[in-house]
C-alpha atoms as a PDB file:
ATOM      1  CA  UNK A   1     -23.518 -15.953   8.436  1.00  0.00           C
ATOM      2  CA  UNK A   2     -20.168 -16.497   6.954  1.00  0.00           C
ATOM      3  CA  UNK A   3     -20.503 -12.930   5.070  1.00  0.00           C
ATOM      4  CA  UNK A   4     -21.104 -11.496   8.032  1.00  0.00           C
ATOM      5  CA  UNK A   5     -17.531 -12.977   9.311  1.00  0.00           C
ATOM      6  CA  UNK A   6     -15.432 -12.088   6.031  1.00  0.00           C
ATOM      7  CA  UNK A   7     -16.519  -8.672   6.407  1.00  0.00           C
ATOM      8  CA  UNK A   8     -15.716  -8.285  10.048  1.00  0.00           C
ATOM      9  CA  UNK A   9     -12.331  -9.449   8.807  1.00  0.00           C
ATOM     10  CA  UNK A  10     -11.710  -6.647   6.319  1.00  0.00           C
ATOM     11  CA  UNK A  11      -9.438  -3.610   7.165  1.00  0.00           C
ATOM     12  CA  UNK A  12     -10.207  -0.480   7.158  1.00  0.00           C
ATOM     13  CA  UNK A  13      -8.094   1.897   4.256  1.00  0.00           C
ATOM     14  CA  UNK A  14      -6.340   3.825   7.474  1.00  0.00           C
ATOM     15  CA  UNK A  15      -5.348   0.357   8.565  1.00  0.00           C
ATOM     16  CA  UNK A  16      -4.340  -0.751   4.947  1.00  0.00           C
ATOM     17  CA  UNK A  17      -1.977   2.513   4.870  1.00  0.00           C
ATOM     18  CA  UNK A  18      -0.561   2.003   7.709  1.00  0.00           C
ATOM     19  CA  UNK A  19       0.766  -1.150   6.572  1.00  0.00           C
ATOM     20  CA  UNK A  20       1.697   0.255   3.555  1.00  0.00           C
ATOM     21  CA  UNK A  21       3.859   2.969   5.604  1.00  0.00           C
ATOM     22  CA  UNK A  22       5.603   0.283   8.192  1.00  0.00           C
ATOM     23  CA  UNK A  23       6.343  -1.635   4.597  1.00  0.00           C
ATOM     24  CA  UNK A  24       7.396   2.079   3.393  1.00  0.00           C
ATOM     25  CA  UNK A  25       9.782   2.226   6.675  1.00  0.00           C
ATOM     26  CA  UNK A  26      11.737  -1.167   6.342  1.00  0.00           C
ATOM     27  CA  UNK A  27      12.686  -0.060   3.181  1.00  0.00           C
ATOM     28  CA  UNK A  28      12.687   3.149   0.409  1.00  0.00           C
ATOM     29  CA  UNK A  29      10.921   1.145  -2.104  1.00  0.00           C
ATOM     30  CA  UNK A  30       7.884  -1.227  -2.451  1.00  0.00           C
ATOM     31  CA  UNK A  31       7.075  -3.400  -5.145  1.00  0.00           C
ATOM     32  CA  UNK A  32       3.512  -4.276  -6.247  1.00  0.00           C
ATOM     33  CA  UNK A  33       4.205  -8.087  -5.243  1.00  0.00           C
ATOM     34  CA  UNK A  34       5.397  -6.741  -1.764  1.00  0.00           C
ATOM     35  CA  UNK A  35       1.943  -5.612  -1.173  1.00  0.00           C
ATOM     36  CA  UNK A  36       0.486  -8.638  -2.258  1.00  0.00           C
ATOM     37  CA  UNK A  37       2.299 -10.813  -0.359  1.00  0.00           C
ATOM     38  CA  UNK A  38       2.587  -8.790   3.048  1.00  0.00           C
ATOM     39  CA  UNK A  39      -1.084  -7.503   2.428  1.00  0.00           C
ATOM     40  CA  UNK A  40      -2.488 -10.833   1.063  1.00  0.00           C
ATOM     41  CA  UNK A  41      -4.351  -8.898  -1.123  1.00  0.00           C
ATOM     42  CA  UNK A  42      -5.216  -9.265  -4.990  1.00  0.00           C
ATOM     43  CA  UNK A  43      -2.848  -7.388  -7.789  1.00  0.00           C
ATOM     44  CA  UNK A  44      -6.038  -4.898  -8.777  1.00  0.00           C
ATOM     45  CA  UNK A  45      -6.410  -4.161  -4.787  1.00  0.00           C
ATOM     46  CA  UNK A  46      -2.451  -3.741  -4.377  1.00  0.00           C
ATOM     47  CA  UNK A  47      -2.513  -1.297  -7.312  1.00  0.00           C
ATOM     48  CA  UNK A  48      -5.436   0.558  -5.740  1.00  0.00           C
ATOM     49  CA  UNK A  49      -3.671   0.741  -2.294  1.00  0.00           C
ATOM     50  CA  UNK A  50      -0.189   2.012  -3.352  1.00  0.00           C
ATOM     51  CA  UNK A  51      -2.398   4.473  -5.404  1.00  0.00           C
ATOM     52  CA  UNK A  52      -4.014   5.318  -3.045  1.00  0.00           C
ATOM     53  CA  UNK A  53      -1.284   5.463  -0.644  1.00  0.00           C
ATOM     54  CA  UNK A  54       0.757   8.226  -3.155  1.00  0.00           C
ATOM     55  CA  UNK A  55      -2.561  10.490  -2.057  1.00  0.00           C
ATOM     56  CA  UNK A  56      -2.683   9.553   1.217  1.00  0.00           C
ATOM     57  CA  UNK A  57       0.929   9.219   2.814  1.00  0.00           C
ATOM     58  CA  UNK A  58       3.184  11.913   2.959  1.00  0.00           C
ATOM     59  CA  UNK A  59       6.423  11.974   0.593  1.00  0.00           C
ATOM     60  CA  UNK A  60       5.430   8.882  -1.120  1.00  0.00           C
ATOM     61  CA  UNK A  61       5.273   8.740  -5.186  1.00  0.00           C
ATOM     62  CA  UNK A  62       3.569   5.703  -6.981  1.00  0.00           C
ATOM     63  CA  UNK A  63       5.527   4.802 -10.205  1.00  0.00           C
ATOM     64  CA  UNK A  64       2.709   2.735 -11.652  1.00  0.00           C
ATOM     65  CA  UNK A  65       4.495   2.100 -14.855  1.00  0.00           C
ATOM     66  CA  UNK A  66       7.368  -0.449 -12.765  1.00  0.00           C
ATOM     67  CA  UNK A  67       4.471  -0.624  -9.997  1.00  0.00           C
ATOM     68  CA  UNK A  68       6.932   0.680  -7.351  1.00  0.00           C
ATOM     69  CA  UNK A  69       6.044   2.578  -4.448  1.00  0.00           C
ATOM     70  CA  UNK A  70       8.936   5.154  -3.438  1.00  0.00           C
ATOM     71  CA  UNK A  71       9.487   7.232  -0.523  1.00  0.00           C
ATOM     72  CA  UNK A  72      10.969  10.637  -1.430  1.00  0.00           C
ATOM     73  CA  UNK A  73      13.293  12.500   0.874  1.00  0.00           C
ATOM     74  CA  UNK A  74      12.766  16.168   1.811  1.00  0.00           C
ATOM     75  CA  UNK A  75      14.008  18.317  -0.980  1.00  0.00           C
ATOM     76  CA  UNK A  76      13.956  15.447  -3.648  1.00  0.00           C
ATOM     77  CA  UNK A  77      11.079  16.171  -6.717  1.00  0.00           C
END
């Protein structure tokens, strides 16, 4: 029974994004330990999410080599 409980506890990726984005909103740019501390979520699933998050969230660029996640203002490239 207890695996039915952790997985009723998991978030969905729409959910995970949207945390992502109100982290995104507070400030311009989010670390990789920002996400796993806010998200409580491992380093390989904080890499997949802000990945994941440069496809999925508008004017948002994943620098994986500092493991930031930017938000880029209209007109920037």
């Amino acid at each position: 029974m207890s695996w039915m409980m952790s997985k009723s506890r998991r978030l969905s990726m729409e959910q995970r994004m949207q945390q992502i984005a109100s982290l995104l909103n507070k400030k311009d740019e989010v670390t990789l330990e920002d996400v796993i501390r806010e998200l409580k979520v491992s380093i390989t699933w904080a890499k997949r999410l802000m990945k994941a998050a440069e496809v999925l969230l508008p004017n948002v660029i994943y620098d994986d080599v500092n493991g930031v996640l930017k938000r880029v203002k209209e007109g920037e490239s």
